[in-house]
Protein backbone atom coordinates (compact mmCIF):
# COMPACT_ATOMS: atom_id res chain seq x y z
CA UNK A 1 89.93 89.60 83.49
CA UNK A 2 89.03 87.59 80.53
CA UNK A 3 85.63 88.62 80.10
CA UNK A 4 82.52 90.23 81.02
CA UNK A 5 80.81 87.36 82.90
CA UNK A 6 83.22 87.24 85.40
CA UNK A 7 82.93 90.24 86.79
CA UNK A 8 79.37 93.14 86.56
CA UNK A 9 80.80 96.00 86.08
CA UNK A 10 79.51 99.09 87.64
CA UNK A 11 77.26 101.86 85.83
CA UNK A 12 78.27 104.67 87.60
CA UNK A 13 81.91 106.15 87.11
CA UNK A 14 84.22 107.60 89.86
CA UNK A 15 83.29 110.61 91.59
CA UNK A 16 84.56 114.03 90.52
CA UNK A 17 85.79 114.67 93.86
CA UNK A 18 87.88 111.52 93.20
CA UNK A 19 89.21 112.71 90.12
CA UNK A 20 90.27 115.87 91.87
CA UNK A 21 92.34 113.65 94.33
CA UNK A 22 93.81 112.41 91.45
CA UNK A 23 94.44 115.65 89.86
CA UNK A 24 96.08 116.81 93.50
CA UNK A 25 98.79 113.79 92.89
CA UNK A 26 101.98 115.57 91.65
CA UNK A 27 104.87 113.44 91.15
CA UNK A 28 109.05 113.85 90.32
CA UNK A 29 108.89 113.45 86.45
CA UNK A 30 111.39 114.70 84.83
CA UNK A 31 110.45 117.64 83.12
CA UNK A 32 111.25 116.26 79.70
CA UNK A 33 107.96 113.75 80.45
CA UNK A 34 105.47 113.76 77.82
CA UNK A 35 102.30 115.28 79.25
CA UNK A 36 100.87 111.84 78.75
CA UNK A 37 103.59 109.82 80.93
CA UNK A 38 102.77 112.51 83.56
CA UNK A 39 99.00 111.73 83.42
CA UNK A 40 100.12 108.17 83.17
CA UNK A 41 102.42 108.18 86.34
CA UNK A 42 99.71 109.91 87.92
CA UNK A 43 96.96 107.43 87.65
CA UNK A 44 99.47 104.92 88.31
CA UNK A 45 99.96 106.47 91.89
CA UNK A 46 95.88 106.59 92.48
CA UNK A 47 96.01 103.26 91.97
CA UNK A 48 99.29 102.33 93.87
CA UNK A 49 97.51 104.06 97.24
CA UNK A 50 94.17 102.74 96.73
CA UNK A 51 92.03 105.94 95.80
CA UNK A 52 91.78 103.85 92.31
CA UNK A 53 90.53 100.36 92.81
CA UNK A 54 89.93 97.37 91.07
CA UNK A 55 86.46 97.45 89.16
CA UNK A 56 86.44 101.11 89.28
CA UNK A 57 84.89 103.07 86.37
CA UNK A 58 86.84 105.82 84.24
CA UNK A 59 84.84 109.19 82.88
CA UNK A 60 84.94 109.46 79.25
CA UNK A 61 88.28 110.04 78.02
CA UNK A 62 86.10 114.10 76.81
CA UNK A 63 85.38 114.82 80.81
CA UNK A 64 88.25 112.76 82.70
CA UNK A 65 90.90 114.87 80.40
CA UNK A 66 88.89 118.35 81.51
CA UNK A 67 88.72 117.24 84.89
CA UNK A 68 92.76 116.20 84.33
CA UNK A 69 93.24 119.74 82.60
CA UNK A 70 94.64 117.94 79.53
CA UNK A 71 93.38 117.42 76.11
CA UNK A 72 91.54 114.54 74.88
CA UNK A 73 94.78 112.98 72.76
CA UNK A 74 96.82 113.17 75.66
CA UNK A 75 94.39 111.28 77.88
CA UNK A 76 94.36 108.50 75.37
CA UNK A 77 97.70 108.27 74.71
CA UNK A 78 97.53 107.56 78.42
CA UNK A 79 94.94 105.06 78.74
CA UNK A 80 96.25 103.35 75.90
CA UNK A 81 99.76 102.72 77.83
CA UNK A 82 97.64 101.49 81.10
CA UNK A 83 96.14 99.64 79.05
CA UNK A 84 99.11 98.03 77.17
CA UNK A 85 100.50 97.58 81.23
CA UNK A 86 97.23 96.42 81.98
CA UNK A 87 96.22 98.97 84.90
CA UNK A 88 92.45 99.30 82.78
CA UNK A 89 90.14 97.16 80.27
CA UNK A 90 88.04 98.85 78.16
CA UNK A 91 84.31 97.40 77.75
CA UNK A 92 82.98 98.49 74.61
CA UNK A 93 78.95 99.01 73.72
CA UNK A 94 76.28 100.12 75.32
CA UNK A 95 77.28 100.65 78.82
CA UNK A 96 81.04 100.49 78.24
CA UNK A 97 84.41 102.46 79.44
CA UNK A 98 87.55 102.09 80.99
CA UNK A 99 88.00 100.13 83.93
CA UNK A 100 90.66 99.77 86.87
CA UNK A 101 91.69 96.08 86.64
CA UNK A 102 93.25 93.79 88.68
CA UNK A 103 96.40 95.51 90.04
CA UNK A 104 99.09 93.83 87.72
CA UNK A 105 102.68 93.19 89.72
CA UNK A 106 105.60 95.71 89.24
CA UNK A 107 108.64 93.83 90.09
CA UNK A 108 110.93 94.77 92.47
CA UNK A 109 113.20 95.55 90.50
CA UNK A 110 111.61 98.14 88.74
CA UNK A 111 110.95 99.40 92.14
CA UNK A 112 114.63 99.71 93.03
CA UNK A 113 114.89 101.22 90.16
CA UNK A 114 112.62 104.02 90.83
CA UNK A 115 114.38 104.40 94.33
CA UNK A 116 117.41 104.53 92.62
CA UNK A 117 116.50 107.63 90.56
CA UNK A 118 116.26 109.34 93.68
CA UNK A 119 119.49 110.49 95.64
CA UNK A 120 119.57 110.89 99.23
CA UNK A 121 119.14 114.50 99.75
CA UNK A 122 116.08 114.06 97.88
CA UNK A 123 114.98 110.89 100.12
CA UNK A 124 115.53 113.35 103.10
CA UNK A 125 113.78 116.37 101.78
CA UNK A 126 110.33 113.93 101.40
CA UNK A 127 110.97 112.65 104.52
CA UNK A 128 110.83 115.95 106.35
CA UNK A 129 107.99 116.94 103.88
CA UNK A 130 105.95 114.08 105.09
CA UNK A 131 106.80 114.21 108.56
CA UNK A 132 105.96 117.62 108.87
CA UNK A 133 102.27 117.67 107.04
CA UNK A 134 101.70 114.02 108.74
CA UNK A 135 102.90 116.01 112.58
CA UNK A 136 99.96 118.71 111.15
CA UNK A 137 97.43 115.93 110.28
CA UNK A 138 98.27 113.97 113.62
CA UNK A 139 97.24 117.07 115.52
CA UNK A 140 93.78 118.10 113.99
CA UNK A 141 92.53 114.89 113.85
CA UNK A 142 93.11 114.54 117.53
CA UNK A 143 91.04 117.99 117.70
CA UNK A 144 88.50 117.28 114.82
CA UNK A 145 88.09 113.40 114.41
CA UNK A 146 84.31 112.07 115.18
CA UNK A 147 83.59 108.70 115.77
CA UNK A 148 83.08 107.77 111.87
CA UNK A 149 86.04 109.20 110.96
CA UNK A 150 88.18 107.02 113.73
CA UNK A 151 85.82 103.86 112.86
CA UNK A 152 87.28 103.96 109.39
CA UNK A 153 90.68 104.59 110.04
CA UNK A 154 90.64 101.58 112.05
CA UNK A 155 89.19 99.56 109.72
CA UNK A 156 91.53 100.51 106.95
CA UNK A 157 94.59 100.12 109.92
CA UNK A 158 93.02 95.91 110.59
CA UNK A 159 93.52 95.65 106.73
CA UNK A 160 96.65 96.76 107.10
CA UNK A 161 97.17 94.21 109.65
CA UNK A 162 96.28 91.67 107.66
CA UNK A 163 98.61 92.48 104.58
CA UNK A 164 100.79 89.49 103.68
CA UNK A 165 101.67 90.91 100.47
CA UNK A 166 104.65 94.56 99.80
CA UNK A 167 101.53 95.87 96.87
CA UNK A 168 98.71 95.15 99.88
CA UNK A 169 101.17 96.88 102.41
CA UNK A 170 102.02 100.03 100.73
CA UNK A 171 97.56 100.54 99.24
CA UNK A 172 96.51 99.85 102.84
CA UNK A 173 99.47 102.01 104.38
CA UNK A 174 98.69 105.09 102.63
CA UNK A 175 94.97 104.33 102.51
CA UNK A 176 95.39 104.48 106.63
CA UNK A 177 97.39 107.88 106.06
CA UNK A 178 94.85 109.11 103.37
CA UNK A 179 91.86 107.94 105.97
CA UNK A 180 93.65 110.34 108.98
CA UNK A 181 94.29 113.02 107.06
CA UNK A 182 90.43 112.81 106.15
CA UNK A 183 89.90 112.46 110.09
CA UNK A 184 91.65 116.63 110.32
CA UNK A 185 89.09 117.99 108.42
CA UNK A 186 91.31 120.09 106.47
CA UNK A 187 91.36 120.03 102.52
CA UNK A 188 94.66 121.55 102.51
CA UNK A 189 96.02 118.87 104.49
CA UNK A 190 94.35 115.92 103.09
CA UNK A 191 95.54 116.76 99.36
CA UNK A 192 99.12 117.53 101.06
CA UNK A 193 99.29 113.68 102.23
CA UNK A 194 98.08 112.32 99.14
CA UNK A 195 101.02 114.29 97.33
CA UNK A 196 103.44 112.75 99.72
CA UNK A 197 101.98 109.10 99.81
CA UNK A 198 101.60 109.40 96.31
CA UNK A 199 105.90 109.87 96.13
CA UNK A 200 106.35 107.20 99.40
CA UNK A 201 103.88 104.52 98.07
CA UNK A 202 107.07 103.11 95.48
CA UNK A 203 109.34 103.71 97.64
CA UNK A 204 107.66 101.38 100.47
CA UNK A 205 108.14 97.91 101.23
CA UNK A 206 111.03 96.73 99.17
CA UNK A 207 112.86 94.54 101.28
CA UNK A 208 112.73 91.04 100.99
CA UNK A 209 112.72 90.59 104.85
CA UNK A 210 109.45 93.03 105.33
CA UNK A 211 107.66 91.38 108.42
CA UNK A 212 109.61 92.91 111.42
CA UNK A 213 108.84 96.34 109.79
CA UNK A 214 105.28 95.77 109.18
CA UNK A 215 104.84 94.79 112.50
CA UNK A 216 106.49 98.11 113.61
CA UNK A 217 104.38 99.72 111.14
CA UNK A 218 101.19 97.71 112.36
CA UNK A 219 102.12 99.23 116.15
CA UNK A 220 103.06 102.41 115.04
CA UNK A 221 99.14 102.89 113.53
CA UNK A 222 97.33 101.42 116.43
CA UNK A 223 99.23 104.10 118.82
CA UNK A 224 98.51 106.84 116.40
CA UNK A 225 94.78 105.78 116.49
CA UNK A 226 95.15 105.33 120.27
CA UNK A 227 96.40 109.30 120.84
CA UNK A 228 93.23 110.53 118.17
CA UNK A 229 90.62 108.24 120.07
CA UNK A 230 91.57 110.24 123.70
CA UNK A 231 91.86 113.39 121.44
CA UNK A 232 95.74 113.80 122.36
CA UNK A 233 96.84 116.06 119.92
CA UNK A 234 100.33 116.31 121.55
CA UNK A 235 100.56 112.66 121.19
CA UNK A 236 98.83 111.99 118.20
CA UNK A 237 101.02 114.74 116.44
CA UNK A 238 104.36 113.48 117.83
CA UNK A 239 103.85 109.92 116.78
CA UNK A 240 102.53 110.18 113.31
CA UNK A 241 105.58 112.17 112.81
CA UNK A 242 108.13 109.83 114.06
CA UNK A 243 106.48 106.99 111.63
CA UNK A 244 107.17 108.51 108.79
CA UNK A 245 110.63 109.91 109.85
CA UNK A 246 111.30 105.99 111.00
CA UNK A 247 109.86 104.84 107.41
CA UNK A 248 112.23 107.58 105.83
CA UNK A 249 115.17 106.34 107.42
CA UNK A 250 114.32 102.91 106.37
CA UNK A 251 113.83 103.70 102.91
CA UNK A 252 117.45 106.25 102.83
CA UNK A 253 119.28 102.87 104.37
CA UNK A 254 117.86 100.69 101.58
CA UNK A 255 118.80 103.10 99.11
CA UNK A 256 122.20 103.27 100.68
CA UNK A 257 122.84 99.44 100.27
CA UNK A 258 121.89 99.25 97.14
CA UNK A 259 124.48 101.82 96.19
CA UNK A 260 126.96 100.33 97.95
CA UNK A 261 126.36 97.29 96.24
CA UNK A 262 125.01 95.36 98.97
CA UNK A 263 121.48 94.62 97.35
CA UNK A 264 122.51 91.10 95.72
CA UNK A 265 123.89 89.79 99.19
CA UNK A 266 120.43 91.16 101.24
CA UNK A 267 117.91 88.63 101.55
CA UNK A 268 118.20 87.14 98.27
């Protein structure tokens, strides 16, 4: 985004209930992180999932950092490394701030390399955590979902449909997840998914052959909407479990090639 006239950018910053989402999105930093490459990983997730999205406006870097429960000179040491990566722009002036850019591409590899400073028991332990909170989620949305709440979890599911792209995948993926949590009407539960999608996101879509597992992903959503639209909580709670246990697996047998060295020969 070169300049101003090719995009208006929007008055009105992000909600504070947005920023709280954000806030809710703890990560595996090492505990040697700088407090800024936490907040930095962190906003890097928001965006990864879609909560963050291109054009979006920033608080001033006074309220985001209270809202973020940091100080000011942490905050923007952050922004200034999203903006180096070019995750934000700042506008300055009358009626300036920081805003979410055009998404900028993270290779793959950097992606295998943030699966590969995972191990396997620690692949596992996600993928039961996610399971188990998306088996909870499944269940009350089947009991609690109205019809806006299933209307927009479809429409998020048709973008995910129409993906072509591993970045568009893994926003629209969690974005469906993130929309079905909303669908349980529990708090608790909704800022328990966005933890876990804000870990899986990364993790997702890394092969170069992606297709056959979208479309099992694609079939996978429609079934979950299926059991919430007859208000099947059996059903609805069984199957949004076994996707992410499936999408666990798939991400533990990646991670297993590429430590036994088969990366280089897959797809490439």
């Amino acid at each position: 985004m070169s300049n101003d006239t090719e995009m208006s950018w929007p008055e009105a910053t992000i909600s504070t209930a947005t920023v709280g989402m954000i806030a809710q999105m703890l990560g595996t930093e090492s505990v040697l992180s700088s407090r800024a490459d936490r907040i930095t990983r962190r906003l890097e997730r928001a965006i990864a999932v879609g909560i963050l999205d291109h054009g979006d406006k920033l608080p001033t870097e006074t309220v985001l950092a209270e809202q973020l429960g940091v100080s000011s000179i942490t905050l923007r040491q952050s922004l200034a490394e999203l903006r180096a990566k070019g995750f934000i722009e700042t506008k300055r002036g009358r009626g300036g701030g920081s805003y979410i850019t055009t998404h900028p591409p993270v290779s793959q590899e950097q992606l295998i390399g943030r699966l590969m400073d995972r191990t396997t028991e620690e692949l596992r332990e996600l993928g039961d955590l996610a399971a188990t909170i998306a088996e909870g989620v499944g269940r009350r949305a089947a009991l609690r979902a109205d019809s806006e709440d299933i209307r927009r979890a479809e429409l998020i599911a048709g973008e995910f449909h129409s993906a072509t792209t591993p970045e568009n995948l893994r926003r629209t993926d969690s974005r469906f997840h993130i929309a079905v949590s909303d669908a349980s009407h529990s708090e608790r539960l909704a800022n328990s998914t966005l933890q876990v999608h804000g870990e899986l996101a990364e993790l997702m879509w890394l092969r170069d052959d992606f297709t056959e597992s979208a479309r099992t992903a694609n079939d996978e959503h429609l079934a979950i909407l299926d059991a919430i639209s007859r208000h099947d909580p059996d059903s609805a709670g069984r199957l949004c479990g076994a996707h992410h246990e499936r999408e666990i697996r798939d991400i533990i047998e990646l991670f297993l090639m590429v430590t036994d060295g088969g990366w280089s020969d897959h797809g490439r």
